[in-house]
Protein backbone atom coordinates (compact mmCIF):
# COMPACT_ATOMS: atom_id res chain seq x y z
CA UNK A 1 62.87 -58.90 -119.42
CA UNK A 2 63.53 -59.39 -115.74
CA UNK A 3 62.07 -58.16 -112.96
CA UNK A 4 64.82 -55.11 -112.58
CA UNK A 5 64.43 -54.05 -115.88
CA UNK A 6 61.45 -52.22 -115.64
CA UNK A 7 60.73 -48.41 -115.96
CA UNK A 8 58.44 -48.99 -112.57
CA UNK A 9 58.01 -50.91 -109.21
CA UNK A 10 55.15 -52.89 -107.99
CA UNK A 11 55.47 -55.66 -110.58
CA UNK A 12 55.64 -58.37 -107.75
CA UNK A 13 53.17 -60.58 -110.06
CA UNK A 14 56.77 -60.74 -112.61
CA UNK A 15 58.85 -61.10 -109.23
CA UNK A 16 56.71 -64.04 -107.92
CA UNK A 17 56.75 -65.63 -111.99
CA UNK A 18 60.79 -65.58 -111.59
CA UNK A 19 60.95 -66.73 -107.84
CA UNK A 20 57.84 -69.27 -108.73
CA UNK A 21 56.42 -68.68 -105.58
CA UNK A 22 53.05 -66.97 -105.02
CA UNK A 23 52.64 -63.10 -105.30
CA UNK A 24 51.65 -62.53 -101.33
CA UNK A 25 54.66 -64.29 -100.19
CA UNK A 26 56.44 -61.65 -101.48
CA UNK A 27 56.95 -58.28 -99.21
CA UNK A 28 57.03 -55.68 -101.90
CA UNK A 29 58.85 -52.38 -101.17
CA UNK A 30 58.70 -51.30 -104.53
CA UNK A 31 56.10 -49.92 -104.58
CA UNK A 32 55.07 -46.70 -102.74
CA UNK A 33 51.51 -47.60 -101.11
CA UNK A 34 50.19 -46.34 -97.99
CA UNK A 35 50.59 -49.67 -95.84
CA UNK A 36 47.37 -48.98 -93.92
CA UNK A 37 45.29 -48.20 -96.94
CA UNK A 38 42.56 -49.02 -98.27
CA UNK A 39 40.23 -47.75 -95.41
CA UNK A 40 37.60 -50.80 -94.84
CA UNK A 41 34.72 -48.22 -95.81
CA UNK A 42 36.39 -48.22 -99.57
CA UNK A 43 35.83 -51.37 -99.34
CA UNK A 44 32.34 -51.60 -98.50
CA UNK A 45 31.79 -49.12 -101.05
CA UNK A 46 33.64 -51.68 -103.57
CA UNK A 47 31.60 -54.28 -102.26
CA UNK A 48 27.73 -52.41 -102.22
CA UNK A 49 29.49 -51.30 -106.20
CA UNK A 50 29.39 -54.36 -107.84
CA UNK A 51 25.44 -54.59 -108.32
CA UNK A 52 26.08 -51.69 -111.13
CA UNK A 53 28.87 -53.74 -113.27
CA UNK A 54 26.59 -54.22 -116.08
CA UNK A 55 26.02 -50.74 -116.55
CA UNK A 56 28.64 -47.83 -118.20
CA UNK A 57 30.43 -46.32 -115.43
CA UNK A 58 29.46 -42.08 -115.59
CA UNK A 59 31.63 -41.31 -118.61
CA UNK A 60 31.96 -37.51 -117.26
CA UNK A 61 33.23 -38.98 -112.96
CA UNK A 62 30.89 -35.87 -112.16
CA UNK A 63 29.78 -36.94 -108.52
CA UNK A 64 33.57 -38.03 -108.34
CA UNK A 65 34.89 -34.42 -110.09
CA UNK A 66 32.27 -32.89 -107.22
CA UNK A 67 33.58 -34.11 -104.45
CA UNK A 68 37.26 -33.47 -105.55
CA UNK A 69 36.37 -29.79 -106.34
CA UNK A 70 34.78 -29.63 -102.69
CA UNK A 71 38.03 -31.04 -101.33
CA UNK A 72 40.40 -28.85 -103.21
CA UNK A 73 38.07 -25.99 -102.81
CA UNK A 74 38.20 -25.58 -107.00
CA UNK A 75 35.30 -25.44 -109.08
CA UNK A 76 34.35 -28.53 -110.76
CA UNK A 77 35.31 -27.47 -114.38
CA UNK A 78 38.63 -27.33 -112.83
CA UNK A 79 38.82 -31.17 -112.41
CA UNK A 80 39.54 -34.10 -114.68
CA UNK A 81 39.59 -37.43 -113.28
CA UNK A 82 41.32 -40.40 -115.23
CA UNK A 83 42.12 -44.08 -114.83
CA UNK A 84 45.01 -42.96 -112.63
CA UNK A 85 47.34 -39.55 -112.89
CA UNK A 86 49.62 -41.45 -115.63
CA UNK A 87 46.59 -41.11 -118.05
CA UNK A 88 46.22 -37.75 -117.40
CA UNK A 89 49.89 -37.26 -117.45
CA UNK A 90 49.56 -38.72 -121.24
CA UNK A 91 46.20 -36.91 -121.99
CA UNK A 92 47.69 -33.52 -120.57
CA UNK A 93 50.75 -34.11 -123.26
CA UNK A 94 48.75 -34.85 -126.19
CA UNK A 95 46.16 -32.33 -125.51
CA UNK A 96 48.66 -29.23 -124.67
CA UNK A 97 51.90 -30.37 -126.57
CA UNK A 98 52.52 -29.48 -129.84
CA UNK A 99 55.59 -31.56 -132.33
CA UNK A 100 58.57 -30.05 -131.71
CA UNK A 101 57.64 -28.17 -128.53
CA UNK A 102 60.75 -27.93 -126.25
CA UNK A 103 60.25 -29.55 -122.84
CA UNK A 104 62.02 -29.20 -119.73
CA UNK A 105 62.57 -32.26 -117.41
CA UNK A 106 64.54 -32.17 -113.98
CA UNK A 107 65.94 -35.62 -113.71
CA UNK A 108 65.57 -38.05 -111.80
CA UNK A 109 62.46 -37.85 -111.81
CA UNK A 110 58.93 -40.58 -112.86
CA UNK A 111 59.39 -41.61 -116.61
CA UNK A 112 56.02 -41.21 -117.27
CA UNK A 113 56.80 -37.70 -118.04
CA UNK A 114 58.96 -38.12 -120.87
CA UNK A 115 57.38 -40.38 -122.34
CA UNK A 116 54.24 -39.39 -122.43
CA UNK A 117 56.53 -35.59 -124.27
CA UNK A 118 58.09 -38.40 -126.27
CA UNK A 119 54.63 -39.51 -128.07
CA UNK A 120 53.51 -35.80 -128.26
CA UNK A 121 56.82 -35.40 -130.22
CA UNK A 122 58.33 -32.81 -128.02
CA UNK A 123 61.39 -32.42 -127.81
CA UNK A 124 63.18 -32.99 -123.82
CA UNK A 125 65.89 -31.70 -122.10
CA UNK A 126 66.90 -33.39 -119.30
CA UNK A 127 68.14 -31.25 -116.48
CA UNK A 128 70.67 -33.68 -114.07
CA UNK A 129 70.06 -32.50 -110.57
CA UNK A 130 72.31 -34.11 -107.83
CA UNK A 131 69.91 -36.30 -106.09
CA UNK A 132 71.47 -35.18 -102.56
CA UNK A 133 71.08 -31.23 -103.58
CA UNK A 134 67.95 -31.87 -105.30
CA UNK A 135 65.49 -29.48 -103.56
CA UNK A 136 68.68 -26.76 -103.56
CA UNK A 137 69.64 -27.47 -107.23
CA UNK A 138 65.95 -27.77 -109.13
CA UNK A 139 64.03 -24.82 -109.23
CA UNK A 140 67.50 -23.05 -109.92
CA UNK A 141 68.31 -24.73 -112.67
CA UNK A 142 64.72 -24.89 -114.25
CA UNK A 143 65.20 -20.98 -113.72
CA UNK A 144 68.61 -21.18 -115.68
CA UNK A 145 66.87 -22.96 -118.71
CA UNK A 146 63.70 -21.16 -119.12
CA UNK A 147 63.62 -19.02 -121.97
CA UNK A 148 60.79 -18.00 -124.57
CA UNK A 149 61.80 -21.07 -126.56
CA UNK A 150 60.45 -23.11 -123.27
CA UNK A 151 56.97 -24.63 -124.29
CA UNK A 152 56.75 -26.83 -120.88
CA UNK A 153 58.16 -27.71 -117.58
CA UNK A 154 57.78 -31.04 -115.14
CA UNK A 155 58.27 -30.98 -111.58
CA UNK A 156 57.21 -33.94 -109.06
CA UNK A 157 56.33 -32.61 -105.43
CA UNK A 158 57.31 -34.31 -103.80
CA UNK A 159 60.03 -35.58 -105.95
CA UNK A 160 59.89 -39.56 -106.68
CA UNK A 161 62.12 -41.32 -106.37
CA UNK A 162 64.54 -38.37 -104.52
CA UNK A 163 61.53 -37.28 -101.49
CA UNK A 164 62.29 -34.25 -101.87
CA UNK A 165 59.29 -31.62 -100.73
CA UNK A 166 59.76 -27.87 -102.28
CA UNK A 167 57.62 -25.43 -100.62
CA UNK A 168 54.35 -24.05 -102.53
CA UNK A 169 56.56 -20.58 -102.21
CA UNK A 170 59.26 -21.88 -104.62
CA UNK A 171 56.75 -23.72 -106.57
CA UNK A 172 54.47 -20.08 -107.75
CA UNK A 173 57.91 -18.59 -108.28
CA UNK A 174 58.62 -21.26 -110.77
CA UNK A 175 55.02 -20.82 -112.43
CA UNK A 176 55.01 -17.07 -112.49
CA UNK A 177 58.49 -17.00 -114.23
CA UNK A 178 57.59 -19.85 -116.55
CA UNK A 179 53.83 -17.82 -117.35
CA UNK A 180 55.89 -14.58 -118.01
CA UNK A 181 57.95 -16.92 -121.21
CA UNK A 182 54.37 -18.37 -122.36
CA UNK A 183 55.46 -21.89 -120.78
CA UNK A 184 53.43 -24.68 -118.91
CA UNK A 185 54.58 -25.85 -115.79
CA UNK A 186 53.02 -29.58 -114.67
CA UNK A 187 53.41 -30.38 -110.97
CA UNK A 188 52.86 -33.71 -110.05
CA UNK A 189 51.47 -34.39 -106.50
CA UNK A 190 51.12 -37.82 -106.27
CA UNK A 191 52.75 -37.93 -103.45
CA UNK A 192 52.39 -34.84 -101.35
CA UNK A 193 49.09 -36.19 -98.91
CA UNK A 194 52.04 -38.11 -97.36
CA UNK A 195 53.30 -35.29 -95.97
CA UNK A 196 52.22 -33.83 -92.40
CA UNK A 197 51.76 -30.05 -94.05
CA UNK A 198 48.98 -31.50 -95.97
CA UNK A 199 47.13 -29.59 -98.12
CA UNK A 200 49.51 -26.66 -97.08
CA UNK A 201 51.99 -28.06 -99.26
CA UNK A 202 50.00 -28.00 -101.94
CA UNK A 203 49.69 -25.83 -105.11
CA UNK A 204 46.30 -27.21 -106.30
CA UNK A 205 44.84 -24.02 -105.24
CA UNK A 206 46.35 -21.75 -107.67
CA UNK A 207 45.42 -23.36 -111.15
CA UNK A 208 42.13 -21.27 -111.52
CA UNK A 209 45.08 -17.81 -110.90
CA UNK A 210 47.79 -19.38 -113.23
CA UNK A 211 46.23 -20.35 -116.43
CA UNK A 212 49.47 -22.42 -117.67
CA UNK A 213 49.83 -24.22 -114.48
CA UNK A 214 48.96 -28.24 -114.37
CA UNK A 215 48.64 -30.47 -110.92
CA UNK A 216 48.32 -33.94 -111.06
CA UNK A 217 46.75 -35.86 -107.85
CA UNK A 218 46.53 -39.78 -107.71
CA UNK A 219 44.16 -41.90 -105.47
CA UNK A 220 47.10 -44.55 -106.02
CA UNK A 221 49.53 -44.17 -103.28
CA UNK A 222 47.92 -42.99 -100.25
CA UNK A 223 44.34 -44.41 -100.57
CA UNK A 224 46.17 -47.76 -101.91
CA UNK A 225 43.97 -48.24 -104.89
CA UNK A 226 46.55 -48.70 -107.35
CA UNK A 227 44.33 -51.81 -109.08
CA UNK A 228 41.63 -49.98 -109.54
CA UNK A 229 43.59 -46.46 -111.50
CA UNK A 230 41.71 -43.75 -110.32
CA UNK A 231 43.71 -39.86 -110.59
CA UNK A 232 42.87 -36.59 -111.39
CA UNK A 233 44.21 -33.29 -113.08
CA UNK A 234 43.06 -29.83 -111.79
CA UNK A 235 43.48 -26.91 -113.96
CA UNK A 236 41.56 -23.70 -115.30
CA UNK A 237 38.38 -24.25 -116.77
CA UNK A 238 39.45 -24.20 -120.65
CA UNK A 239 42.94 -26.42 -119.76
CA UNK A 240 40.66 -28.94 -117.76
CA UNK A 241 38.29 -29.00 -120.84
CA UNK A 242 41.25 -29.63 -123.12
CA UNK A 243 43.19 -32.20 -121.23
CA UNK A 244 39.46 -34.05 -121.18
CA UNK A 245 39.33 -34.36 -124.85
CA UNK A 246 42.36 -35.96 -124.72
CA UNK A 247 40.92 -39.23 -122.84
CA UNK A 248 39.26 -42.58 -124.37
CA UNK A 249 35.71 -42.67 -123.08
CA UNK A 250 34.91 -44.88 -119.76
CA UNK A 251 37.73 -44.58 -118.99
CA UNK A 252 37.52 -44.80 -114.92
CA UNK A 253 35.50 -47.93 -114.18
CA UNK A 254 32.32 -47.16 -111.63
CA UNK A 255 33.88 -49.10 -108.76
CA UNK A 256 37.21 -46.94 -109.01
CA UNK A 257 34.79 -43.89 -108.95
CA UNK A 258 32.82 -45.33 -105.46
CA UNK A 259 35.88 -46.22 -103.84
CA UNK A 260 37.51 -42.48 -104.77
CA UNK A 261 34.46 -40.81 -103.61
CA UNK A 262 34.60 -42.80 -99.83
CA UNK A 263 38.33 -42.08 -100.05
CA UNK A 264 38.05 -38.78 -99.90
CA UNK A 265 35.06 -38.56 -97.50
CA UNK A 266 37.99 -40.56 -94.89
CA UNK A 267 39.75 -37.54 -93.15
CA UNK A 268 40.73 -40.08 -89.61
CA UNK A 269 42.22 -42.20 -92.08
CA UNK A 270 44.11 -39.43 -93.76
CA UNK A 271 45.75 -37.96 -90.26
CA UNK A 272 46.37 -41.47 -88.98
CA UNK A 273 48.31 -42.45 -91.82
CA UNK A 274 50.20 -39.02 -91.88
CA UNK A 275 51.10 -39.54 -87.92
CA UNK A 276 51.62 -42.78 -88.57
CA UNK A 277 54.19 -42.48 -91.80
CA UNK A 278 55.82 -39.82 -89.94
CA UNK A 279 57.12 -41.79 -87.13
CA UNK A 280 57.84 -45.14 -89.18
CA UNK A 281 59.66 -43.01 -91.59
CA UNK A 282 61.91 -41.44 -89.73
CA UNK A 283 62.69 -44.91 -87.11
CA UNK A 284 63.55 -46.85 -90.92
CA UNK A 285 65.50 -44.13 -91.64
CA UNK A 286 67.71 -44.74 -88.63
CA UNK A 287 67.81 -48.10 -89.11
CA UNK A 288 69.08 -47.86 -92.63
CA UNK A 289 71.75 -45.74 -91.47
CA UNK A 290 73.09 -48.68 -89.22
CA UNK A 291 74.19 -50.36 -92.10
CA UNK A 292 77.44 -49.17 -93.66
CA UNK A 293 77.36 -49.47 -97.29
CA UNK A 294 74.44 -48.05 -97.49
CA UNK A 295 73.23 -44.09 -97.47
CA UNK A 296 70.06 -43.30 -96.75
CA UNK A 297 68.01 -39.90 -97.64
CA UNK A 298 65.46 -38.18 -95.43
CA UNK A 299 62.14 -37.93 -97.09
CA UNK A 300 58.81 -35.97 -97.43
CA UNK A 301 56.86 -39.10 -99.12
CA UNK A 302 56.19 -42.84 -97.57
CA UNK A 303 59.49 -44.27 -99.32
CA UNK A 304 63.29 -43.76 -98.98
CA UNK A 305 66.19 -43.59 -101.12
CA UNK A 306 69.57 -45.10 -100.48
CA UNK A 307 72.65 -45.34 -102.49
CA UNK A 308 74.74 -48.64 -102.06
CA UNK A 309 78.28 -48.72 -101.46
CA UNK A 310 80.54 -52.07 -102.26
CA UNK A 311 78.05 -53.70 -104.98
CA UNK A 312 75.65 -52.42 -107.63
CA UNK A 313 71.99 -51.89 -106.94
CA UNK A 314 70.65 -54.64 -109.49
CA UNK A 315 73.31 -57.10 -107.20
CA UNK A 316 71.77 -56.55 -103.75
CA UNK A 317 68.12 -55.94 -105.17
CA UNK A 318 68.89 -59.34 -106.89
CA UNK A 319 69.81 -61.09 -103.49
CA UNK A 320 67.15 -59.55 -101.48
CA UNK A 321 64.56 -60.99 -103.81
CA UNK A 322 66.07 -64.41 -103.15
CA UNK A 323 64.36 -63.71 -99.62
CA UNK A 324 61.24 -62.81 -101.03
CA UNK A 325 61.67 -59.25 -100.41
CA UNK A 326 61.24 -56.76 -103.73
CA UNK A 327 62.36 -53.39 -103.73
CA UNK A 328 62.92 -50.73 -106.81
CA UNK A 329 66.36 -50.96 -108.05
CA UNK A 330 66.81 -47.25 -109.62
CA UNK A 331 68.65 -48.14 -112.44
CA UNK A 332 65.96 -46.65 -114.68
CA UNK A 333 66.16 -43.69 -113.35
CA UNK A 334 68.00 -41.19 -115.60
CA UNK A 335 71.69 -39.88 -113.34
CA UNK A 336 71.30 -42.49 -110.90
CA UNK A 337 73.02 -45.68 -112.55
CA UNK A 338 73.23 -48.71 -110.75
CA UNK A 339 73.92 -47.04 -107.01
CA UNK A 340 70.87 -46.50 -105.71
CA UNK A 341 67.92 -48.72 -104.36
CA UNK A 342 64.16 -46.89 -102.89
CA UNK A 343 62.21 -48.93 -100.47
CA UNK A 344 58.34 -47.78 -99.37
CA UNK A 345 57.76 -47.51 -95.48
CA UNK A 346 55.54 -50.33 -94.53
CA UNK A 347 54.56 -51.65 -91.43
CA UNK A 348 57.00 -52.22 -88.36
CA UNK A 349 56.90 -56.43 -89.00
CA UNK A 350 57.67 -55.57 -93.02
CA UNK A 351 60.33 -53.10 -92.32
CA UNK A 352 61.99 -55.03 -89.80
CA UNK A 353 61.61 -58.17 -92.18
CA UNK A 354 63.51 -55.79 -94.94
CA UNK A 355 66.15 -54.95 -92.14
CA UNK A 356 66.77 -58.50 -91.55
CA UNK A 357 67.24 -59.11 -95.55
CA UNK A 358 69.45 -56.80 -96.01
CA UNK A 359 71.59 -57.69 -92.89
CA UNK A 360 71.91 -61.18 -94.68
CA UNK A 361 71.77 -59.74 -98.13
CA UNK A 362 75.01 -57.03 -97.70
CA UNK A 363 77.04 -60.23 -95.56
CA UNK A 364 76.43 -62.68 -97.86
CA UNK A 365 79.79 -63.73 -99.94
């Protein structure tokens, strides 16, 4: 299996196997990390960690649960942390889905979501959303498809790998129709801390209200702990205490739970990064849209979406790998084919190295 054939970014370690060069001479924009993260005091807190190795981590996270309830202003029954969202995404299936349930899935959209439906043996519709009308086209056509036979519903805010943000407005419209039919609505906000409305744009909030609604939260992408899989799920009291029956035991290792806890304690970090994301977004976006073939989408997260014109994605992602430079070829996707390529925002030197890639990338015959 190559490098492009995967269902996600970030495997540079596959990349760097194929180029047979080392892993950090690779610049990898395919995966959607917060380029200033992790703060250095995570990493002291790694660092003073390590003397407890050869004991259990704290099976229940509840110092970790305590803090998150604090910062989401929920009460701590309300939270389930997991070795990253994409456990709880799989716990939250198995625990709440029943064979044969009928699922609802806006697409494109992360593929944890079906599959995770998939093992629960639900079965999914997938609703194709133009991925330049997403924010107009999703919520409306969720609307269109929710009946009493709808068990579930999946919606990513903001959307990967589209960027799209949908207001918290739109969002409890969605949740009170789907509550009315007796349906579950999971929101996944993996990447909504990105955005400079932050925690405005959030519906954490109203899971202890809305007794069918789900939000998933990772400490992946912004606090840039992806090795270490640390996430949580926040939802009422006897949801939360169902979805955390679901999970294996120890399953979020005690250094994952130190760093999380600093993480959170960070708020410079988190404005920096959101005033600094903000303006590197939108100057990559401009440069992208210097290039002709290409056609690049404004964005509420820290990555961008373009669609190629004059060769497939897998053909320039393929070429700008050749100059060490990795991004996510969307051909996974579901309604995107091979036209459309994301790329993370990264630091000025990175993006302009990407810049310069492509330049050579789309000219080379």
């Amino acid at each position: 299996m190559g490098v492009f054939d995967q269902s996600h970014g970030g495997n540079v370690w596959l990349a760097s196997r194929q180029l047979g060069v080392s892993a950090d001479s690779i610049i990898d924009f395919s995966s959607s990390i917060n380029p200033l993260a992790p703060p250095q005091r995570v990493i002291a807190a790694i660092e003073k960690a390590l003397r407890w190795v050869h004991l259990y981590p704290d099976d229940g996270c509840l110092e970790l649960a305590q803090r998150i309830a604090e910062e989401t202003g929920l009460g701590r029954d309300c939270v389930v942390v997991g070795n990253g969202s994409v456990e709880l995404i799989w716990a939250s299936a198995s625990a709440l889905l029943r064979r044969e349930n009928r699922v609802l899935i806006p697409q494109p959209t992360f593929a944890e979501y079906e599959r995770a439906c998939a093992s629960a043996g639900a079965r999914i519709e997938n609703l194709l959303i133009d991925p330049w009308r997403y924010s107009e086209e999703v919520v409306e056509k969720l609307l269109e498809s929710l009946d009493v036979d709808v068990d579930a519903l999946y919606l990513c805010n903001p959307n990967n790998p589209t960027g799209d943000l949908l207001s918290p407005k739109r969002i409890l419209e969605l949740a009170e129709e789907a509550q009315a039919k007796k349906a579950l609505l999971f929101v996944d906000e993996a990447f909504c801390e990105f955005d400079v409305d932050y925690p405005k744009n959030s519906v954490a909030q109203l899971v202890e209200s809305l007794e069918n609604l789900v939000v998933f939260r990772s400490f992946t992408k912004f606090y840039g702990l992806a090795g270490l899989r640390v996430g949580y799920a926040l939802a009422s009291k006897e949801v939360a205490k169902r979805i955390a029956s679901a999970k294996p035991p120890w399953s979020v290792n005690t250094l994952a739970q130190e760093a999380a806890k600093e993480a959170l304690g960070d708020r410079e970090f988190g404005e920096r990064s959101r005033r600094f994301l903000e303006r590197e977004r939108e100057w990559l976006l401009q440069q992208l849209k210097r290039f002709e073939p290409l056609r690049p989408k404004p964005s509420a997260a820290n990555f961008l979406l373009f669609e190629v014109g004059g060769m497939t994605s897998t053909e320039l992602a393929e070429k700008l790998l050749l100059r060490r430079v990795l991004v996510r070829d969307c051909q996974s996707f579901r309604g995107l084919g091979k036209r459309f390529i994301r790329v993370s925002v990264k630091l000025r030197e990175h993006n302009e190295a990407l810049l310069k890639a492509l330049e050579e990338a789309l000219h080379d015959d």
